[in-house]
C-alpha atoms as a PDB file:
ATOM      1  CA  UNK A   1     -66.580  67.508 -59.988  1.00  0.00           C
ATOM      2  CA  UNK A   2     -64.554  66.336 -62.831  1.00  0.00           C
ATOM      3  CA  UNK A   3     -64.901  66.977 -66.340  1.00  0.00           C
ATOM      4  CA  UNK A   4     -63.822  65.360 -68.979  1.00  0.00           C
ATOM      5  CA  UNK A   5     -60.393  66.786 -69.856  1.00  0.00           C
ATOM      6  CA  UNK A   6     -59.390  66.106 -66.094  1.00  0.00           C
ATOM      7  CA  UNK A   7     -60.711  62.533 -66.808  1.00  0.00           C
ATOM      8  CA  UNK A   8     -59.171  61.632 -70.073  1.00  0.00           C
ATOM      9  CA  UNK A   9     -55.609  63.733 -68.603  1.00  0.00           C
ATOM     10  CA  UNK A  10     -55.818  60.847 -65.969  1.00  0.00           C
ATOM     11  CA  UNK A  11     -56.353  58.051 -68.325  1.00  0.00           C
ATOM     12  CA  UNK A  12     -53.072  59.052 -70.359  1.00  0.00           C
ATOM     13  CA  UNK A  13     -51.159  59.141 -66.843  1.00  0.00           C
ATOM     14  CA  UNK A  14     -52.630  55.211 -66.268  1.00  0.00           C
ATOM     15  CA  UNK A  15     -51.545  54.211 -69.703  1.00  0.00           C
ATOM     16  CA  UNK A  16     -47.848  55.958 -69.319  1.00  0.00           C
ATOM     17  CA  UNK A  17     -47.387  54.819 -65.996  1.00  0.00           C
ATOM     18  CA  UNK A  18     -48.224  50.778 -66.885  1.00  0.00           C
ATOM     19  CA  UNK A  19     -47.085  50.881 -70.553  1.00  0.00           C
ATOM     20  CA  UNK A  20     -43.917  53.012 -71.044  1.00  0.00           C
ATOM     21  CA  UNK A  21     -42.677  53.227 -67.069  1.00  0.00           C
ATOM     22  CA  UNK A  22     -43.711  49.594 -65.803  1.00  0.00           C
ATOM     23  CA  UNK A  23     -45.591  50.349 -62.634  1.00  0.00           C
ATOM     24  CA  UNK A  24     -47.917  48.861 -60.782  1.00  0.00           C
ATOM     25  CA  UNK A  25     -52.149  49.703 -60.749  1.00  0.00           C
ATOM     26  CA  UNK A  26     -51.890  49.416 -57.567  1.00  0.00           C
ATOM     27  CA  UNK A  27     -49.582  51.320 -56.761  1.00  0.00           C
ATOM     28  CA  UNK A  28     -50.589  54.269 -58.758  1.00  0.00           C
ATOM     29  CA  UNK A  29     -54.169  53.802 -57.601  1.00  0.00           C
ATOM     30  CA  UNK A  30     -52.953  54.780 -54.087  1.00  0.00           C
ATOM     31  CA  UNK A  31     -50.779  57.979 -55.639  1.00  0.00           C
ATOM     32  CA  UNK A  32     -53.457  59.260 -57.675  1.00  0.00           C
ATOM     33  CA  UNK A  33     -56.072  58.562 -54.579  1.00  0.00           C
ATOM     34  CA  UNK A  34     -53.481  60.753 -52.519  1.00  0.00           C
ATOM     35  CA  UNK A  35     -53.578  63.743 -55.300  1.00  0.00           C
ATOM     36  CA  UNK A  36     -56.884  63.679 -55.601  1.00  0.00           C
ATOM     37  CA  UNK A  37     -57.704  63.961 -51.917  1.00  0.00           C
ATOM     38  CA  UNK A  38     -55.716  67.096 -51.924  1.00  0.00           C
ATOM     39  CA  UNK A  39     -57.130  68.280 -54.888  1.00  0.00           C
ATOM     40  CA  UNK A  40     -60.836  67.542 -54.822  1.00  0.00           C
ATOM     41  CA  UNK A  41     -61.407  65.408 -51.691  1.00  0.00           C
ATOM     42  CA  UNK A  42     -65.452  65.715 -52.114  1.00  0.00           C
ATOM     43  CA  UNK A  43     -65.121  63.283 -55.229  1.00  0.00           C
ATOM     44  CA  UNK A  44     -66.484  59.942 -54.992  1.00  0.00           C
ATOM     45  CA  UNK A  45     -64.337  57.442 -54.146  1.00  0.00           C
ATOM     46  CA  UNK A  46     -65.346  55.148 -56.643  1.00  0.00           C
ATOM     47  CA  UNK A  47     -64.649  57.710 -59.812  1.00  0.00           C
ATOM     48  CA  UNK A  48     -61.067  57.122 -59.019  1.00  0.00           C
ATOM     49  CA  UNK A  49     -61.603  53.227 -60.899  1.00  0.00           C
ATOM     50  CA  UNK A  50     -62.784  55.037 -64.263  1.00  0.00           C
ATOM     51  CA  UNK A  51     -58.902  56.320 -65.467  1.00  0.00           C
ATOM     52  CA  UNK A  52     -57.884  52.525 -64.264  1.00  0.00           C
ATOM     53  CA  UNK A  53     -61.504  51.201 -66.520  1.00  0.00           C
ATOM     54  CA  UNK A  54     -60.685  53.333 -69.698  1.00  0.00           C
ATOM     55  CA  UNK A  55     -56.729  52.688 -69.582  1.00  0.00           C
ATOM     56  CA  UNK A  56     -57.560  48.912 -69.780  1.00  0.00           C
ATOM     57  CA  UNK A  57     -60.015  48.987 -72.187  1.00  0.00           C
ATOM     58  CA  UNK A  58     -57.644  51.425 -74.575  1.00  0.00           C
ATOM     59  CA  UNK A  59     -54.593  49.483 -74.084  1.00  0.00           C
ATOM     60  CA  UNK A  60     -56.408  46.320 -75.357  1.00  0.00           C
ATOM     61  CA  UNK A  61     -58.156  48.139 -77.791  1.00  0.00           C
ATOM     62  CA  UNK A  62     -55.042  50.161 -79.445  1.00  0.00           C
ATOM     63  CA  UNK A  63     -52.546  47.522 -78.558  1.00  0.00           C
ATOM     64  CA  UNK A  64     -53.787  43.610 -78.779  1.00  0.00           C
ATOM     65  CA  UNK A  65     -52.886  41.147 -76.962  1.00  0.00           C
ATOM     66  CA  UNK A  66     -49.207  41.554 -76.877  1.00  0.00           C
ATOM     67  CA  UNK A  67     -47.320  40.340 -73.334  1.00  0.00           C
ATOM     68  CA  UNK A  68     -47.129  43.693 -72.251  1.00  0.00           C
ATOM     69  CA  UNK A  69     -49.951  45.395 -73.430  1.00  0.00           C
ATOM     70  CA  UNK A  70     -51.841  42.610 -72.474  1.00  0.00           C
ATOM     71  CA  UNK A  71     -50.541  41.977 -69.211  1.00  0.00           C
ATOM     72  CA  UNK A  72     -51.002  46.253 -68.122  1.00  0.00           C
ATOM     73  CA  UNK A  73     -54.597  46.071 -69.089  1.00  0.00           C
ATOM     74  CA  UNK A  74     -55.320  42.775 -66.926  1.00  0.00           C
ATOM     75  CA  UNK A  75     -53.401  45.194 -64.133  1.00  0.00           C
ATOM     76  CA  UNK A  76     -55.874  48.222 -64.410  1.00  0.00           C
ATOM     77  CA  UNK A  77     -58.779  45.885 -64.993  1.00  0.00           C
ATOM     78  CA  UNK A  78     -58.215  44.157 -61.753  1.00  0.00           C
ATOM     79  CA  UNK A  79     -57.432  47.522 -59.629  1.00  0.00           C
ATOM     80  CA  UNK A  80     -60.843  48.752 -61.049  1.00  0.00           C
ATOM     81  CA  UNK A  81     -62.277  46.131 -60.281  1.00  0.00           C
ATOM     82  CA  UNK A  82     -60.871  46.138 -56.521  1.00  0.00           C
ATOM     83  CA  UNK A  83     -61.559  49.649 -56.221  1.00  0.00           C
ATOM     84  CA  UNK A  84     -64.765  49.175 -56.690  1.00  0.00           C
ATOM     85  CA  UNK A  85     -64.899  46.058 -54.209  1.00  0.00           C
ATOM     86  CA  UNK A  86     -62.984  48.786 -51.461  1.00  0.00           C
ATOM     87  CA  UNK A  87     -65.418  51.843 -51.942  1.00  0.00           C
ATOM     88  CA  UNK A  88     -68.491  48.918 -51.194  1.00  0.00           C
ATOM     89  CA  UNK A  89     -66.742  47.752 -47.966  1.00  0.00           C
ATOM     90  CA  UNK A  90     -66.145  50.817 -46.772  1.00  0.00           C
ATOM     91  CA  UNK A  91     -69.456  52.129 -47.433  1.00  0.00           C
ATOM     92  CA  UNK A  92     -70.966  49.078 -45.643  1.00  0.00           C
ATOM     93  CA  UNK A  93     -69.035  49.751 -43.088  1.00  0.00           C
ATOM     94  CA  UNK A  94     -69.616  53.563 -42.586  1.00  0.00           C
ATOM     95  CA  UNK A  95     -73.238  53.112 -44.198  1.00  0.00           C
ATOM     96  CA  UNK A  96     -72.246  57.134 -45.787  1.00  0.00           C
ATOM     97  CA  UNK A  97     -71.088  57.900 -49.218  1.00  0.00           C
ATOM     98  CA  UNK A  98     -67.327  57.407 -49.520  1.00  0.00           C
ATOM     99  CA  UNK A  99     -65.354  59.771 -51.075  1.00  0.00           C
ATOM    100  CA  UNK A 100     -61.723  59.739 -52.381  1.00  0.00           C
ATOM    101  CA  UNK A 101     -60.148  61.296 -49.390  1.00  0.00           C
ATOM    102  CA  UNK A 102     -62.103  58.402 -47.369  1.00  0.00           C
ATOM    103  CA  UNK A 103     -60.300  56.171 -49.501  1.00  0.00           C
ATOM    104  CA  UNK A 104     -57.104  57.713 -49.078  1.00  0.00           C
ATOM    105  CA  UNK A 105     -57.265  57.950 -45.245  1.00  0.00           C
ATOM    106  CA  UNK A 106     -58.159  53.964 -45.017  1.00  0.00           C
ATOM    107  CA  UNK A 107     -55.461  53.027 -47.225  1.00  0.00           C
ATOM    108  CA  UNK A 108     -52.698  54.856 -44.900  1.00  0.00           C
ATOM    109  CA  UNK A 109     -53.964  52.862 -42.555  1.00  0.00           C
ATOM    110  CA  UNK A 110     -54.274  49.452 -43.897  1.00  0.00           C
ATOM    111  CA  UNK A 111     -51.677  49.306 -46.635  1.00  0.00           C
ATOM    112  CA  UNK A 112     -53.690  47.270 -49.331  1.00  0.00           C
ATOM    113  CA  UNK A 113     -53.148  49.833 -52.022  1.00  0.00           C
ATOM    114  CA  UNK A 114     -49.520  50.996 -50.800  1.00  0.00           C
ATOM    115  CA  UNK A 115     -46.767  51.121 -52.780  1.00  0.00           C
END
Protein backbone atom coordinates (compact mmCIF):
# COMPACT_ATOMS: atom_id res chain seq x y z
CA UNK A 1 0.00 0.00 0.00
CA UNK A 2 1.17 3.49 0.17
CA UNK A 3 2.59 5.32 2.91
CA UNK A 4 2.82 8.54 3.50
CA UNK A 5 6.13 9.72 2.02
CA UNK A 6 4.98 8.02 -1.36
CA UNK A 7 1.75 10.10 -0.84
CA UNK A 8 2.99 13.50 0.03
CA UNK A 9 6.13 12.75 -2.94
CA UNK A 10 2.98 12.63 -5.26
CA UNK A 11 1.31 15.68 -4.01
CA UNK A 12 4.58 17.84 -4.72
CA UNK A 13 4.61 16.22 -8.39
CA UNK A 14 0.61 17.58 -8.70
CA UNK A 15 1.57 20.96 -7.43
CA UNK A 16 4.87 21.22 -9.86
CA UNK A 17 3.20 19.86 -12.68
CA UNK A 18 -0.05 22.54 -12.50
CA UNK A 19 1.85 25.44 -10.83
CA UNK A 20 5.42 25.83 -12.22
CA UNK A 21 5.02 23.55 -15.68
CA UNK A 22 1.27 24.44 -16.69
CA UNK A 23 -0.24 21.05 -17.28
CA UNK A 24 -3.29 19.71 -17.24
CA UNK A 25 -5.06 17.39 -14.07
CA UNK A 26 -6.15 15.52 -16.44
CA UNK A 27 -3.66 14.81 -18.13
CA UNK A 28 -1.35 13.95 -15.37
CA UNK A 29 -4.11 11.93 -13.72
CA UNK A 30 -3.80 9.48 -16.68
CA UNK A 31 0.35 9.52 -16.39
CA UNK A 32 0.46 8.99 -12.83
CA UNK A 33 -2.55 6.21 -13.21
CA UNK A 34 -0.08 4.60 -15.87
CA UNK A 35 3.02 4.63 -13.21
CA UNK A 36 1.20 3.47 -10.70
CA UNK A 37 -0.24 0.46 -12.50
CA UNK A 38 3.27 -0.58 -13.12
CA UNK A 39 4.32 0.10 -9.86
CA UNK A 40 1.63 -1.07 -7.47
CA UNK A 41 -1.32 -2.14 -9.68
CA UNK A 42 -3.24 -3.75 -6.47
CA UNK A 43 -3.90 -0.04 -5.23
CA UNK A 44 -7.28 1.23 -5.26
CA UNK A 45 -8.23 3.08 -7.95
CA UNK A 46 -9.74 5.72 -6.15
CA UNK A 47 -6.39 6.61 -3.90
CA UNK A 48 -5.05 7.95 -7.10
CA UNK A 49 -7.71 11.35 -6.43
CA UNK A 50 -5.93 12.02 -2.92
CA UNK A 51 -2.36 13.71 -4.54
CA UNK A 52 -5.05 15.62 -6.99
CA UNK A 53 -7.39 16.40 -3.27
CA UNK A 54 -4.29 17.61 -1.21
CA UNK A 55 -2.57 19.60 -4.23
CA UNK A 56 -5.84 21.66 -4.45
CA UNK A 57 -6.40 22.20 -1.10
CA UNK A 58 -2.44 23.35 -0.58
CA UNK A 59 -2.34 25.48 -3.54
CA UNK A 60 -5.36 27.48 -2.20
CA UNK A 61 -4.19 27.28 1.10
CA UNK A 62 -0.36 28.50 0.51
CA UNK A 63 -1.23 30.55 -2.49
CA UNK A 64 -4.83 32.54 -2.44
CA UNK A 65 -6.77 33.18 -4.89
CA UNK A 66 -4.40 34.44 -7.44
CA UNK A 67 -5.38 33.58 -11.43
CA UNK A 68 -3.08 30.91 -11.45
CA UNK A 69 -3.01 29.48 -8.26
CA UNK A 70 -6.50 29.71 -8.25
CA UNK A 71 -7.29 28.44 -11.49
CA UNK A 72 -4.66 24.93 -10.83
CA UNK A 73 -6.53 24.17 -7.70
CA UNK A 74 -10.13 24.39 -9.44
CA UNK A 75 -8.10 21.86 -12.05
CA UNK A 76 -7.12 19.17 -9.38
CA UNK A 77 -10.36 19.74 -7.52
CA UNK A 78 -12.39 18.83 -10.49
CA UNK A 79 -10.07 15.70 -11.63
CA UNK A 80 -10.62 14.47 -7.97
CA UNK A 81 -13.67 14.92 -8.12
CA UNK A 82 -14.07 12.98 -11.61
CA UNK A 83 -11.90 10.37 -10.46
CA UNK A 84 -13.93 9.61 -8.00
CA UNK A 85 -17.16 9.76 -10.33
CA UNK A 86 -14.89 7.07 -12.83
CA UNK A 87 -13.80 4.52 -10.04
CA UNK A 88 -18.00 4.47 -9.09
CA UNK A 89 -18.92 3.74 -12.76
CA UNK A 90 -16.65 1.34 -13.21
CA UNK A 91 -17.32 -0.41 -10.11
CA UNK A 92 -21.06 -0.42 -10.99
CA UNK A 93 -20.28 -1.73 -13.89
CA UNK A 94 -17.88 -4.62 -12.87
CA UNK A 95 -19.76 -4.80 -9.35
CA UNK A 96 -15.64 -5.73 -8.00
CA UNK A 97 -13.30 -3.39 -6.35
CA UNK A 98 -11.44 -1.29 -8.92
CA UNK A 99 -8.03 -0.83 -8.70
CA UNK A 100 -5.57 1.62 -10.40
CA UNK A 101 -4.46 -0.67 -13.11
CA UNK A 102 -8.41 -1.12 -13.79
CA UNK A 103 -8.39 2.43 -14.20
CA UNK A 104 -5.54 2.57 -16.35
CA UNK A 105 -6.69 -0.23 -18.73
CA UNK A 106 -10.29 1.64 -19.23
CA UNK A 107 -8.76 4.84 -19.90
CA UNK A 108 -6.55 3.35 -22.94
CA UNK A 109 -9.53 2.43 -24.10
CA UNK A 110 -11.86 5.26 -23.83
CA UNK A 111 -9.62 8.30 -23.88
CA UNK A 112 -11.44 10.49 -21.17
CA UNK A 113 -8.33 10.99 -19.13
CA UNK A 114 -5.78 11.01 -22.22
CA UNK A 115 -3.49 13.44 -22.81
Amino acid sequence: MWDADQIDALTEVVVRRLLVEGGTARALAAEIAGQLAAETPELPGLALALPFTLAAGGIEDMLGAGHQAYAAAVDAWRVSALLGAEVLGLQAMTQAPVSVADLNAHWRSCGVFAA
